[in-house]
PDB file of N, CA and C in Angstrom:
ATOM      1  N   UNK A   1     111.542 156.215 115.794  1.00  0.00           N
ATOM      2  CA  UNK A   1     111.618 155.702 117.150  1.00  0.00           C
ATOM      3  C   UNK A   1     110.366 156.137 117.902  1.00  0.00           C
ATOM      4  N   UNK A   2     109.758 155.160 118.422  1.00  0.00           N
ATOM      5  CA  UNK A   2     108.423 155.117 118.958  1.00  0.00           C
ATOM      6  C   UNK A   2     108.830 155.595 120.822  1.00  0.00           C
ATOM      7  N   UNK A   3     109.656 156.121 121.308  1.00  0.00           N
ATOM      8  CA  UNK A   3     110.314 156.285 122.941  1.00  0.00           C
ATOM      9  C   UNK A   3     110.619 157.340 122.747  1.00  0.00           C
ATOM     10  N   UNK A   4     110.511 157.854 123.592  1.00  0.00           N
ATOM     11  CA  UNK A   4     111.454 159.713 124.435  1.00  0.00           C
ATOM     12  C   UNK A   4     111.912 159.054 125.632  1.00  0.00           C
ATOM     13  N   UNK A   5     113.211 159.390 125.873  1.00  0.00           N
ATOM     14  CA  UNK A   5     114.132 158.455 127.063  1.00  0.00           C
ATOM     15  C   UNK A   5     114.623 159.858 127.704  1.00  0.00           C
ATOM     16  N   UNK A   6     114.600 160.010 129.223  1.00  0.00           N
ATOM     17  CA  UNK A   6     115.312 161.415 129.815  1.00  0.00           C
ATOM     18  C   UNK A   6     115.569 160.562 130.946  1.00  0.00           C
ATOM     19  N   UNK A   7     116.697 160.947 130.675  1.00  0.00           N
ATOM     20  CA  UNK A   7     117.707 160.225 132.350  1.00  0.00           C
ATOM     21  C   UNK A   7     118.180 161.777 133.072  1.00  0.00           C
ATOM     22  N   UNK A   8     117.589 161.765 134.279  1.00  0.00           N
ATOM     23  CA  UNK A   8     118.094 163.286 134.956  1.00  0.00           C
ATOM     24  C   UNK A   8     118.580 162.447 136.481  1.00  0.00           C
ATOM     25  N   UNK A   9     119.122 163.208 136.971  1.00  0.00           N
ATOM     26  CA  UNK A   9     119.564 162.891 138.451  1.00  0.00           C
ATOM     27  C   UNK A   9     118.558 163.967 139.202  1.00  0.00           C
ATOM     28  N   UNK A  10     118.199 163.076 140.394  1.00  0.00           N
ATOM     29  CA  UNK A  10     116.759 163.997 141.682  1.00  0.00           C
ATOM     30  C   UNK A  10     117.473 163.377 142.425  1.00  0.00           C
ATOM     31  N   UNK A  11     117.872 164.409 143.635  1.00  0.00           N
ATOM     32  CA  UNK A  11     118.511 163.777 144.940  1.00  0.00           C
ATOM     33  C   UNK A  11     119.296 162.713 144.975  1.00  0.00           C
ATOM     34  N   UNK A  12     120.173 162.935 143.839  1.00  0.00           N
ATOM     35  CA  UNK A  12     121.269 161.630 143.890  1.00  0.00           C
ATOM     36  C   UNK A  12     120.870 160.472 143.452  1.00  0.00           C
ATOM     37  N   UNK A  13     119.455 160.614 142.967  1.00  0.00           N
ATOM     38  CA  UNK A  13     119.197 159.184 142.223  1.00  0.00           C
ATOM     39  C   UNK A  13     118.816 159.340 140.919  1.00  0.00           C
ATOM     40  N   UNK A  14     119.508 158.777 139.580  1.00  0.00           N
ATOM     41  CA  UNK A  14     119.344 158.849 138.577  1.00  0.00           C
ATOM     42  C   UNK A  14     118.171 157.971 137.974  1.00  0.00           C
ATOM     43  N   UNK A  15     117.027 159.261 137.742  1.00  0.00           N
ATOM     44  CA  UNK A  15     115.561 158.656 137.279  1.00  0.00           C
ATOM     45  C   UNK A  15     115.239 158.671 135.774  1.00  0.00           C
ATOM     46  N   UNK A  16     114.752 157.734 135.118  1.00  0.00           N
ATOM     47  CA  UNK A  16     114.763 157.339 133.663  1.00  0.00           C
ATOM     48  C   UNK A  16     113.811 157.529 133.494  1.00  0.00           C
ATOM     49  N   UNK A  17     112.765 158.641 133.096  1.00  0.00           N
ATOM     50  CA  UNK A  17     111.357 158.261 132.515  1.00  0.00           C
ATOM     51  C   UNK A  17     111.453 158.023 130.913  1.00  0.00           C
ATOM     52  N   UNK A  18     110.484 156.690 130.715  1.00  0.00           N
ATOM     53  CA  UNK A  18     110.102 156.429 129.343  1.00  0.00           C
ATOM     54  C   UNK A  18     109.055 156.599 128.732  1.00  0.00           C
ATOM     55  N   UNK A  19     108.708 157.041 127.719  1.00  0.00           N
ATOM     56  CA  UNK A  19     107.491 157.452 127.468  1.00  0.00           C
ATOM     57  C   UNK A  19     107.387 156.838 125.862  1.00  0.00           C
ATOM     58  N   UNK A  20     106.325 155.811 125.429  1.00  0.00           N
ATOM     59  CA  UNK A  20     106.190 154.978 124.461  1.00  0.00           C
ATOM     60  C   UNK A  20     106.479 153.796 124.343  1.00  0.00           C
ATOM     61  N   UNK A  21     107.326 153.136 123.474  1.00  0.00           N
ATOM     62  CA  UNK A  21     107.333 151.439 123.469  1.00  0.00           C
ATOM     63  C   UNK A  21     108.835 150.943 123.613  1.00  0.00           C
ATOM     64  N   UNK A  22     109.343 150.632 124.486  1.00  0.00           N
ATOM     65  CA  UNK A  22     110.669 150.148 124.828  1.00  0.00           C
ATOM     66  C   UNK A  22     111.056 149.015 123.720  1.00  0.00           C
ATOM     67  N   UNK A  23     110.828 148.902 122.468  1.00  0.00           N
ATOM     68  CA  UNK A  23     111.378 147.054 122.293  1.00  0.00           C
ATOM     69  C   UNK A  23     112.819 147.401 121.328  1.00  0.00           C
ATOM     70  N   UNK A  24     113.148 146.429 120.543  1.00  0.00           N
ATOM     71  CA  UNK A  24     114.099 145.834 119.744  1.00  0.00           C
ATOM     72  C   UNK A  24     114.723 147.077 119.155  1.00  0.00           C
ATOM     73  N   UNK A  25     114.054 148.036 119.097  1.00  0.00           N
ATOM     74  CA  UNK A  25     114.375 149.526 117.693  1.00  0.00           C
ATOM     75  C   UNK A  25     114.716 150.204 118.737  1.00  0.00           C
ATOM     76  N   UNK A  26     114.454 150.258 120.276  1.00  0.00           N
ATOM     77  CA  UNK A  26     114.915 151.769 121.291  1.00  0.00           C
ATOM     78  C   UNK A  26     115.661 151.129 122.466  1.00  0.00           C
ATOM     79  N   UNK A  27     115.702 149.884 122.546  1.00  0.00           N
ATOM     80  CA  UNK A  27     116.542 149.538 123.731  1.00  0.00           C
ATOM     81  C   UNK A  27     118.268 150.032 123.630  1.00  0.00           C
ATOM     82  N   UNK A  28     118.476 150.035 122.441  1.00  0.00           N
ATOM     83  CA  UNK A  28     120.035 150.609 122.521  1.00  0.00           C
ATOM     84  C   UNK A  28     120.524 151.758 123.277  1.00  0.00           C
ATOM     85  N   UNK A  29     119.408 152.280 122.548  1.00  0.00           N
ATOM     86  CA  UNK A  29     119.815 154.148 122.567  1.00  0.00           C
ATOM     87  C   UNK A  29     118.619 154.340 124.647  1.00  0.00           C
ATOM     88  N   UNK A  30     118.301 153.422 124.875  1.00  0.00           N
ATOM     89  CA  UNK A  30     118.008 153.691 126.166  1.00  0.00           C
ATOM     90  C   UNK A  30     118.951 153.431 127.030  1.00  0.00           C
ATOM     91  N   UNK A  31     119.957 151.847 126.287  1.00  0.00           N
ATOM     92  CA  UNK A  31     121.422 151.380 127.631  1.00  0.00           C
ATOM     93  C   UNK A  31     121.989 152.781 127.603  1.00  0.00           C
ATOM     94  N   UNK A  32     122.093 153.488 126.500  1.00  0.00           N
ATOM     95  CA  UNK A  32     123.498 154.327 126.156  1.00  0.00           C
ATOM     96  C   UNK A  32     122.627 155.641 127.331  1.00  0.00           C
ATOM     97  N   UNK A  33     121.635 156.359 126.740  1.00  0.00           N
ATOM     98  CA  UNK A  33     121.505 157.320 127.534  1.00  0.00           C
ATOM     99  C   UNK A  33     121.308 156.968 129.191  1.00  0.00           C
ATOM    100  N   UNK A  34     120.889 155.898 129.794  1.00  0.00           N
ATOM    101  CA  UNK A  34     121.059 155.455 131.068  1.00  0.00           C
ATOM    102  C   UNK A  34     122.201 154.982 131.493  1.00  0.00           C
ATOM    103  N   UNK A  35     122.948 154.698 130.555  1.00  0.00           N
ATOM    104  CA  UNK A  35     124.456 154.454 130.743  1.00  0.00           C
ATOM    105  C   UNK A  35     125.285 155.533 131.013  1.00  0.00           C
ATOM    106  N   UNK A  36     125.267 156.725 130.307  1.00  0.00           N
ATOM    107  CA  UNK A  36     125.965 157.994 130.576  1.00  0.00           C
ATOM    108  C   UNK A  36     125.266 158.508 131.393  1.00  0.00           C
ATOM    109  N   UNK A  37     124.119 158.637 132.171  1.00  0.00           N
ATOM    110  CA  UNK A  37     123.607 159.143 133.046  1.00  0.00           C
ATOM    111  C   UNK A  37     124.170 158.867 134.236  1.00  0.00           C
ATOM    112  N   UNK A  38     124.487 157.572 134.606  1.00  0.00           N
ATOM    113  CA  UNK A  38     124.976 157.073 135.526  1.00  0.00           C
ATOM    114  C   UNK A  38     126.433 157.098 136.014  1.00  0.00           C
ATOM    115  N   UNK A  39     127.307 157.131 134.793  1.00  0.00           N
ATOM    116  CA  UNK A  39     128.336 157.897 134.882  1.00  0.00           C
ATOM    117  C   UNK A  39     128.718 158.951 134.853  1.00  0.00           C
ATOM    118  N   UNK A  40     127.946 159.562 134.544  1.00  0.00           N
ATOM    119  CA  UNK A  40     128.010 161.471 134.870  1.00  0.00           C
ATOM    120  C   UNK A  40     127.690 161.507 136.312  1.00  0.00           C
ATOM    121  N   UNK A  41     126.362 161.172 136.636  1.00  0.00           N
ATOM    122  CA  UNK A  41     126.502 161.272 138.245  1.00  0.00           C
ATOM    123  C   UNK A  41     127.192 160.430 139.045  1.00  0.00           C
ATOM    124  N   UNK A  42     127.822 159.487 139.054  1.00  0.00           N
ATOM    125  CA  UNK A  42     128.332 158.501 139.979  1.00  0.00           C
ATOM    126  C   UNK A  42     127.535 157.825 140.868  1.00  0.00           C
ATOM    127  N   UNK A  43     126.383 158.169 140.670  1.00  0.00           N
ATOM    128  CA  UNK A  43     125.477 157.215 141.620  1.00  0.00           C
ATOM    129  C   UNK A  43     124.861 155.797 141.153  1.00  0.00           C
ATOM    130  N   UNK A  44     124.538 155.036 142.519  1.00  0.00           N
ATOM    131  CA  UNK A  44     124.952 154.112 142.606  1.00  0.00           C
ATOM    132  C   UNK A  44     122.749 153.610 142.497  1.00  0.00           C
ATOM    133  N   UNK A  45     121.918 154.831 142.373  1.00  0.00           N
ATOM    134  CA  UNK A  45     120.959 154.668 142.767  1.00  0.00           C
ATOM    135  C   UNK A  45     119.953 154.871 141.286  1.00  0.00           C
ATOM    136  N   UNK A  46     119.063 153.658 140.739  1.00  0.00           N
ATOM    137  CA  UNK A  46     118.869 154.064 139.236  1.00  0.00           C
ATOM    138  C   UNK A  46     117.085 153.907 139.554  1.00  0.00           C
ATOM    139  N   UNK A  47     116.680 154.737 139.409  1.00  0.00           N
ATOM    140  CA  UNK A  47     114.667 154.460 139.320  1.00  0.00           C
ATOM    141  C   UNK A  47     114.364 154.594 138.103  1.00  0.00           C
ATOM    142  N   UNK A  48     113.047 153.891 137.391  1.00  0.00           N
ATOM    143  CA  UNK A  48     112.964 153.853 136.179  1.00  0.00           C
ATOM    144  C   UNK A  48     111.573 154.260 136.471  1.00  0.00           C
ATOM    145  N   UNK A  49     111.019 154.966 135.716  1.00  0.00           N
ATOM    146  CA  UNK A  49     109.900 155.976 135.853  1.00  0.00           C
ATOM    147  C   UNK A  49     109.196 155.486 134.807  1.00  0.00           C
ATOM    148  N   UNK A  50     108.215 154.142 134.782  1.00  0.00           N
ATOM    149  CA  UNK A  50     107.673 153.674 133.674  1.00  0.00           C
ATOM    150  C   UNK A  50     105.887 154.002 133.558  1.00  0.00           C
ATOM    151  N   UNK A  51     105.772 155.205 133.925  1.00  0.00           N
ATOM    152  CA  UNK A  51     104.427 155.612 133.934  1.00  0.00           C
ATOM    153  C   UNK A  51     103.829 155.493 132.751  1.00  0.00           C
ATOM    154  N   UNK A  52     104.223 156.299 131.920  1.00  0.00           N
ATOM    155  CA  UNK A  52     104.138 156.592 130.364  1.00  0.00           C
ATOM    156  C   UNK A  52     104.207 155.555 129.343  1.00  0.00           C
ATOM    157  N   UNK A  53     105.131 154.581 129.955  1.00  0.00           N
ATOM    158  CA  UNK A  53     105.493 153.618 128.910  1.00  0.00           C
ATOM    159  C   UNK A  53     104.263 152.928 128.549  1.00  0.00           C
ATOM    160  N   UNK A  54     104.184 152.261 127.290  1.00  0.00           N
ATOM    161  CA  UNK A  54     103.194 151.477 127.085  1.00  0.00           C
ATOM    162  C   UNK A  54     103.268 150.266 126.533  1.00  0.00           C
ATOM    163  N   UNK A  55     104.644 150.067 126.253  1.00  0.00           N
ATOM    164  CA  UNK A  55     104.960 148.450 126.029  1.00  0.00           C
ATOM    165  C   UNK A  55     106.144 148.257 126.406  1.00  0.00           C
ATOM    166  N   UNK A  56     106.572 147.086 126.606  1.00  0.00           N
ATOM    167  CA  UNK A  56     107.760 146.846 126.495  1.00  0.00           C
ATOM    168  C   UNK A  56     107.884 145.090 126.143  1.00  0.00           C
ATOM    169  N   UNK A  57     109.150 145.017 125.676  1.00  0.00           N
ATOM    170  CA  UNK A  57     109.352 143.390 124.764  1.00  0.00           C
ATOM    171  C   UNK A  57     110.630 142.786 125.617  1.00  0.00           C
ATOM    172  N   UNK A  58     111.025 141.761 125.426  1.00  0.00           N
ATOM    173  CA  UNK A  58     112.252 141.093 125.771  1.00  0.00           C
ATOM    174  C   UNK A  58     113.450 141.793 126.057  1.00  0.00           C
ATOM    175  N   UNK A  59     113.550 142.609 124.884  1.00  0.00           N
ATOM    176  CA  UNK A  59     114.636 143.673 125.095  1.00  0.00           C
ATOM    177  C   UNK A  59     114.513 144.459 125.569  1.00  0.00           C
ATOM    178  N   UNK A  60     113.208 145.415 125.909  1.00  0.00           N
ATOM    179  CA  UNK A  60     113.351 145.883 127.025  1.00  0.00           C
ATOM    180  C   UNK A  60     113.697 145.772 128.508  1.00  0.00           C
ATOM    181  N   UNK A  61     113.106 144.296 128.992  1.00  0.00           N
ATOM    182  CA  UNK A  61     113.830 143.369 129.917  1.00  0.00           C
ATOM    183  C   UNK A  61     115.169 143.493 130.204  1.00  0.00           C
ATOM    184  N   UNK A  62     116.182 142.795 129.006  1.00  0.00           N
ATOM    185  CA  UNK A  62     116.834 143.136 129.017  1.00  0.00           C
ATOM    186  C   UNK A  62     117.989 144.161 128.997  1.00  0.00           C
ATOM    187  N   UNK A  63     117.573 145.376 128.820  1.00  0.00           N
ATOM    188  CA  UNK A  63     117.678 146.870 129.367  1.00  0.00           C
ATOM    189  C   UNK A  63     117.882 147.229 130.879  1.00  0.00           C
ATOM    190  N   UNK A  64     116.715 146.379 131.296  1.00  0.00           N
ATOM    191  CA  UNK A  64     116.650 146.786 132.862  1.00  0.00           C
ATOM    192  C   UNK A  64     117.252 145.689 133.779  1.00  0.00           C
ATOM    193  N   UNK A  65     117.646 144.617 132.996  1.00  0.00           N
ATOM    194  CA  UNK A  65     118.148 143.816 134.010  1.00  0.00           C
ATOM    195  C   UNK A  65     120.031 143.932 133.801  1.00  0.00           C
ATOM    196  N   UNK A  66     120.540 144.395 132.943  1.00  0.00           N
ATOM    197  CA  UNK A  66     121.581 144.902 132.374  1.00  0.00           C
ATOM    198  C   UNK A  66     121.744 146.019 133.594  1.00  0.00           C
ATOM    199  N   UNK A  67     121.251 146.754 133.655  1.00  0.00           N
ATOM    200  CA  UNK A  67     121.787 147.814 134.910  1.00  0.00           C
ATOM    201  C   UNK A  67     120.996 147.857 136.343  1.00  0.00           C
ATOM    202  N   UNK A  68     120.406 146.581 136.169  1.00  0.00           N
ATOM    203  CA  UNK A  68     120.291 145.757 137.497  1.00  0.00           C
ATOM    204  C   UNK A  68     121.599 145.140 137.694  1.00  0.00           C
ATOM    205  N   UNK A  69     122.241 144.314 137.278  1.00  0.00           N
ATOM    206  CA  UNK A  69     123.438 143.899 137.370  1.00  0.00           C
ATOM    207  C   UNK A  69     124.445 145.023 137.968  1.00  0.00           C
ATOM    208  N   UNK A  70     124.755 145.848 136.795  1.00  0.00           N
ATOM    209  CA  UNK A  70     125.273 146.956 137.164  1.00  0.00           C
ATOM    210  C   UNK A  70     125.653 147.830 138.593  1.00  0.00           C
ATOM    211  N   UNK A  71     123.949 148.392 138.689  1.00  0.00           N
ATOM    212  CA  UNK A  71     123.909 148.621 140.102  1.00  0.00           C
ATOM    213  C   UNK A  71     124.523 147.727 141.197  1.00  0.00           C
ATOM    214  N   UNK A  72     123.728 146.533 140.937  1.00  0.00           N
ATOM    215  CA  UNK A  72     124.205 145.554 142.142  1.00  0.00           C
ATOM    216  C   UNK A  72     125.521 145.506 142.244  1.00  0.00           C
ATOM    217  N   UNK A  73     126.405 145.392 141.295  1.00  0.00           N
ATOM    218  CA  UNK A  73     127.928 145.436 141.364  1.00  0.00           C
ATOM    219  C   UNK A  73     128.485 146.232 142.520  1.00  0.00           C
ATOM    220  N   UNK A  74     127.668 147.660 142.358  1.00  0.00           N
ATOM    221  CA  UNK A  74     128.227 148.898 142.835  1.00  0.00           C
ATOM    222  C   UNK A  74     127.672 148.890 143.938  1.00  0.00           C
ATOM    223  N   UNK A  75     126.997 147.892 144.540  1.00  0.00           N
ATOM    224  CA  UNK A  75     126.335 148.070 146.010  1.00  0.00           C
ATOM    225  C   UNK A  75     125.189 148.862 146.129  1.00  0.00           C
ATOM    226  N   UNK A  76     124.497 149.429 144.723  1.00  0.00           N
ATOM    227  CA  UNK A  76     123.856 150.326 144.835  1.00  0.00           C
ATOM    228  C   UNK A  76     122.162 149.320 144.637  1.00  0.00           C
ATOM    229  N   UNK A  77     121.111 150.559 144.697  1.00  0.00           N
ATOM    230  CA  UNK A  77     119.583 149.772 144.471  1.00  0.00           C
ATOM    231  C   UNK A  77     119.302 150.154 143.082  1.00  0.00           C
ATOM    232  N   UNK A  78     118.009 149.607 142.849  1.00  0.00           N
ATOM    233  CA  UNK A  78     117.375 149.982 141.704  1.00  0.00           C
ATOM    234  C   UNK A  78     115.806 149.727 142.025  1.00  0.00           C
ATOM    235  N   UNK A  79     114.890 150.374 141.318  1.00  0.00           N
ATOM    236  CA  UNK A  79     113.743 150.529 141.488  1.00  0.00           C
ATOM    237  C   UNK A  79     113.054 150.735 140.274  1.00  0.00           C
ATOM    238  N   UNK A  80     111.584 150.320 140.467  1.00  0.00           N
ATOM    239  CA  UNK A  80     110.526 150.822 139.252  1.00  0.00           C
ATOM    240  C   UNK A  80     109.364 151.531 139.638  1.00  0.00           C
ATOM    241  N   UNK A  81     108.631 152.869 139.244  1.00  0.00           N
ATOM    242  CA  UNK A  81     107.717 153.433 139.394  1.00  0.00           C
ATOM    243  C   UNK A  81     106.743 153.515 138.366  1.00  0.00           C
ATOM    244  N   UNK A  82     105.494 153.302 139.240  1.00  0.00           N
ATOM    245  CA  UNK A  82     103.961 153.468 137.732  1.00  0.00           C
ATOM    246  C   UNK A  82     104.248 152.989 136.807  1.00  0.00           C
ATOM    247  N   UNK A  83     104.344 151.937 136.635  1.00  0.00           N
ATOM    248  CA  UNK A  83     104.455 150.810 135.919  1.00  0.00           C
ATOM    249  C   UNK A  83     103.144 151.081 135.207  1.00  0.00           C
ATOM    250  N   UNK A  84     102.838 150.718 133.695  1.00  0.00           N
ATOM    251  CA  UNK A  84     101.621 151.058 133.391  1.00  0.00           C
ATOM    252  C   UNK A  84     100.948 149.104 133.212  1.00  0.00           C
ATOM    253  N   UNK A  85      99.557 148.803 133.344  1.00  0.00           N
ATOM    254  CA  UNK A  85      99.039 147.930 133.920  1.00  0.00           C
ATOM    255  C   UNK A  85      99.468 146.456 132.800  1.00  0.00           C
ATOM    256  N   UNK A  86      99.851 146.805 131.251  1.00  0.00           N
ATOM    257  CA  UNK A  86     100.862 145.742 130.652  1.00  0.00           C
ATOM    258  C   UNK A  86     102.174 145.672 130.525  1.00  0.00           C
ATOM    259  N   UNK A  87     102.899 146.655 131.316  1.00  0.00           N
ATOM    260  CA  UNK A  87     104.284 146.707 131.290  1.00  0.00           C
ATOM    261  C   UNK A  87     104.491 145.860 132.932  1.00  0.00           C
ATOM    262  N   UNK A  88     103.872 146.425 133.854  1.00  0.00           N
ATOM    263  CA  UNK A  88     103.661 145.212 134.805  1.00  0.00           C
ATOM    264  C   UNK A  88     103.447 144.128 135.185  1.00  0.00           C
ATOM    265  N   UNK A  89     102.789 143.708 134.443  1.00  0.00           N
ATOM    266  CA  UNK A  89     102.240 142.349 134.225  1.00  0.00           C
ATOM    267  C   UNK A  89     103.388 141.844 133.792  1.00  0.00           C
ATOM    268  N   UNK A  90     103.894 142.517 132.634  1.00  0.00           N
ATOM    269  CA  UNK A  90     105.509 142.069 132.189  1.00  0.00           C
ATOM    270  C   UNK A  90     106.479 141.645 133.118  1.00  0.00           C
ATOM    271  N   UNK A  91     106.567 142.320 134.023  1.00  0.00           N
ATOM    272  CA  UNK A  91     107.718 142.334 134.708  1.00  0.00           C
ATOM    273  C   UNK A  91     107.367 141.331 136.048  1.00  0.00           C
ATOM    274  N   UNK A  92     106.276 141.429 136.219  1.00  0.00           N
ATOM    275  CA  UNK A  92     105.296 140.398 137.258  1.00  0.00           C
ATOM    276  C   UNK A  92     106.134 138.861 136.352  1.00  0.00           C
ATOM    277  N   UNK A  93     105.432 138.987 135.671  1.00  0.00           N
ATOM    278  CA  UNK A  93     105.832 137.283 134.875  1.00  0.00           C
ATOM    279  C   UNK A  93     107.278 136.811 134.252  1.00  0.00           C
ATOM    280  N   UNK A  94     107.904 137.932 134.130  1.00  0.00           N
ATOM    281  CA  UNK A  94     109.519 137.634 134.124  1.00  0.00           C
ATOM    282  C   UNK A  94     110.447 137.478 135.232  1.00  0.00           C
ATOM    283  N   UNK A  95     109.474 137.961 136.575  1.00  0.00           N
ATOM    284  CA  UNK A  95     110.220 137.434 137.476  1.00  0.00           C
ATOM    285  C   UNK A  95     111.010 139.298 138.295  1.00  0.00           C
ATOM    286  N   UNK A  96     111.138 139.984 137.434  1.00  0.00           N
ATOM    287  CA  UNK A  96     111.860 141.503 137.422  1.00  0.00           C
ATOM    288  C   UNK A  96     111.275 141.968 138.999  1.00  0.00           C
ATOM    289  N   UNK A  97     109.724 141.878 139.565  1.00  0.00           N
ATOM    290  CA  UNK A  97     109.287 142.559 140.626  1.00  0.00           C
ATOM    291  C   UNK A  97     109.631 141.383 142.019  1.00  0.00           C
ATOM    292  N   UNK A  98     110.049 140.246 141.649  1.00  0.00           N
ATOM    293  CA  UNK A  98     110.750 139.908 142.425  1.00  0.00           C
ATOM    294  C   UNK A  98     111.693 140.532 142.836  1.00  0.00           C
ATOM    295  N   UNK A  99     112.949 140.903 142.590  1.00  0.00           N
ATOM    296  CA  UNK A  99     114.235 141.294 142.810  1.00  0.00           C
ATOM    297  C   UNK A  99     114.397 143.075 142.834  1.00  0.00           C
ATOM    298  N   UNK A 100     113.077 143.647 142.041  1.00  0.00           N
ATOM    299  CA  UNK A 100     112.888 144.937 141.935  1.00  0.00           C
ATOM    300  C   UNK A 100     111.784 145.538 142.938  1.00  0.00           C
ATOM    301  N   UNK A 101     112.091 146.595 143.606  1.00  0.00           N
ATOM    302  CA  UNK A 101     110.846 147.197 144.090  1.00  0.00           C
ATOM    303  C   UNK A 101     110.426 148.081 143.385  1.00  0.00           C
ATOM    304  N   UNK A 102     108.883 147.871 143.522  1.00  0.00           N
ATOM    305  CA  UNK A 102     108.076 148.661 142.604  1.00  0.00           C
ATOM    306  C   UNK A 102     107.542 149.749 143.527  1.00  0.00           C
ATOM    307  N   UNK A 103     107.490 150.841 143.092  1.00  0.00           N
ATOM    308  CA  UNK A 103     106.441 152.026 143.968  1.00  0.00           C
ATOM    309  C   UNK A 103     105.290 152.869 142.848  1.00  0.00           C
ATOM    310  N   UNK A 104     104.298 153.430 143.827  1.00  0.00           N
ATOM    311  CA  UNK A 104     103.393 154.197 142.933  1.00  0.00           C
ATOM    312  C   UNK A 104     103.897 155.337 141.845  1.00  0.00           C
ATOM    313  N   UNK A 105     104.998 156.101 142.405  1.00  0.00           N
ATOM    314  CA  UNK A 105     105.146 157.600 142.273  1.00  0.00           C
ATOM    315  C   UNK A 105     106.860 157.599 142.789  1.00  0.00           C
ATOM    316  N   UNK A 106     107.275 158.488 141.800  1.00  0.00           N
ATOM    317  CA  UNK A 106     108.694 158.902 141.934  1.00  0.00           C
ATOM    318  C   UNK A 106     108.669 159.799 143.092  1.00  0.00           C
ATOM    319  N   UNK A 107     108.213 160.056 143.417  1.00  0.00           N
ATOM    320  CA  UNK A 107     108.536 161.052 144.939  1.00  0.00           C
ATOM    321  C   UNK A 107     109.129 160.198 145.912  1.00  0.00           C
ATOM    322  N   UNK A 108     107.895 159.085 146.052  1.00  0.00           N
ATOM    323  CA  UNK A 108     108.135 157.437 147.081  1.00  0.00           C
ATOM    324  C   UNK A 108     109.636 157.159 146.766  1.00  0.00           C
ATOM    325  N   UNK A 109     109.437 156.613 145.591  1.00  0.00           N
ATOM    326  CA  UNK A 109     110.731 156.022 145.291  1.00  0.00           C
ATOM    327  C   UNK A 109     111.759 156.222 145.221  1.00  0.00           C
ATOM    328  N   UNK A 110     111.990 157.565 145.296  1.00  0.00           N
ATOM    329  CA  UNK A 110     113.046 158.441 145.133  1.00  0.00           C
ATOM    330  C   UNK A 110     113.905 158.245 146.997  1.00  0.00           C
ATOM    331  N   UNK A 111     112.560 158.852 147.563  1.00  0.00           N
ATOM    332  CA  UNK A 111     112.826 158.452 149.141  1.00  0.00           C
ATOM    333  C   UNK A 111     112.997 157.098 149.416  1.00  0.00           C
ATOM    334  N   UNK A 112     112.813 156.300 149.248  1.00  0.00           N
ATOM    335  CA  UNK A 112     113.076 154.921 149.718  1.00  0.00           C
ATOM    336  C   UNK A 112     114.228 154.397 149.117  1.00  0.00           C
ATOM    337  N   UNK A 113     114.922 154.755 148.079  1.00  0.00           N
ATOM    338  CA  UNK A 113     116.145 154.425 147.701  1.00  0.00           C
ATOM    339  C   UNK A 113     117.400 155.123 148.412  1.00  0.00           C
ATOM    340  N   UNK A 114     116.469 156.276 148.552  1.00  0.00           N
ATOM    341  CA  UNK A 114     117.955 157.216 149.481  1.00  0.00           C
ATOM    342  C   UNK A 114     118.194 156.652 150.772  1.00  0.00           C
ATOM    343  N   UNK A 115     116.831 155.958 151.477  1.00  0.00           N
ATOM    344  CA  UNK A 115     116.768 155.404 152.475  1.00  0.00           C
ATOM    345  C   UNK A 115     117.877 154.157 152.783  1.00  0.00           C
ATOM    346  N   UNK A 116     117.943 153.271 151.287  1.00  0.00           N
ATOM    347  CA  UNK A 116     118.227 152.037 151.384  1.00  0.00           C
ATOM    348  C   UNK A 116     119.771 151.630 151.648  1.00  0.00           C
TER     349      UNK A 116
END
């Protein structure tokens, strides 16, 4: 597995940093550990910390729009940080930074979700 996935909770918002290539071989084991993350804390607030990352494929997409749904259910937000400059572009052209806010830095984002 080409990913290191750490889902921790910061101020009530459960932040996902990924570090390596999100596709077809690590998207599972990313729903599951962002999945129990979210149910351990009960929050309703998910940032994805894609600094590190350096690819991502369809299924990764689908990863993040899976607990986009989610969230939204629960009334809650979701967010993306440091996006690295082809994982953005990704999400630029799938349409994802429409419906997602993007920020520089998990500090930002962290605050603006608590805000929301």
């Amino acid at each position: 597995m080409n990913l290191a996935v750490e889902a921790v909770q910061v101020s009530g918002v459960v932040v996902a940093r990924l570090r390596g290539e999100l596709d077809h071989h690590t998207s599972e084991a990313v729903r599951e550990c962002v999945d129990a993350a979210l149910e351990e804390a009960g929050s309703p607030f998910l940032l994805w910390n894609l600094a590190e990352l350096s690819f991502m494929d369809s299924s990764g997409l689908g990863v993040l729009l899976g607990r986009y749904r989610r969230i939204s259910q629960q009334k809650g937000k979701m967010a993306v940080c440091g996006p690295t400059a082809p994982v953005r572009r990704l999400l630029e052209l799938s349409g994802v930074l429409s419906i997602v806010p993007v920020y520089d830095d998990e500090t930002t984002a962290i605050a603006a979700l608590r805000e929301a």
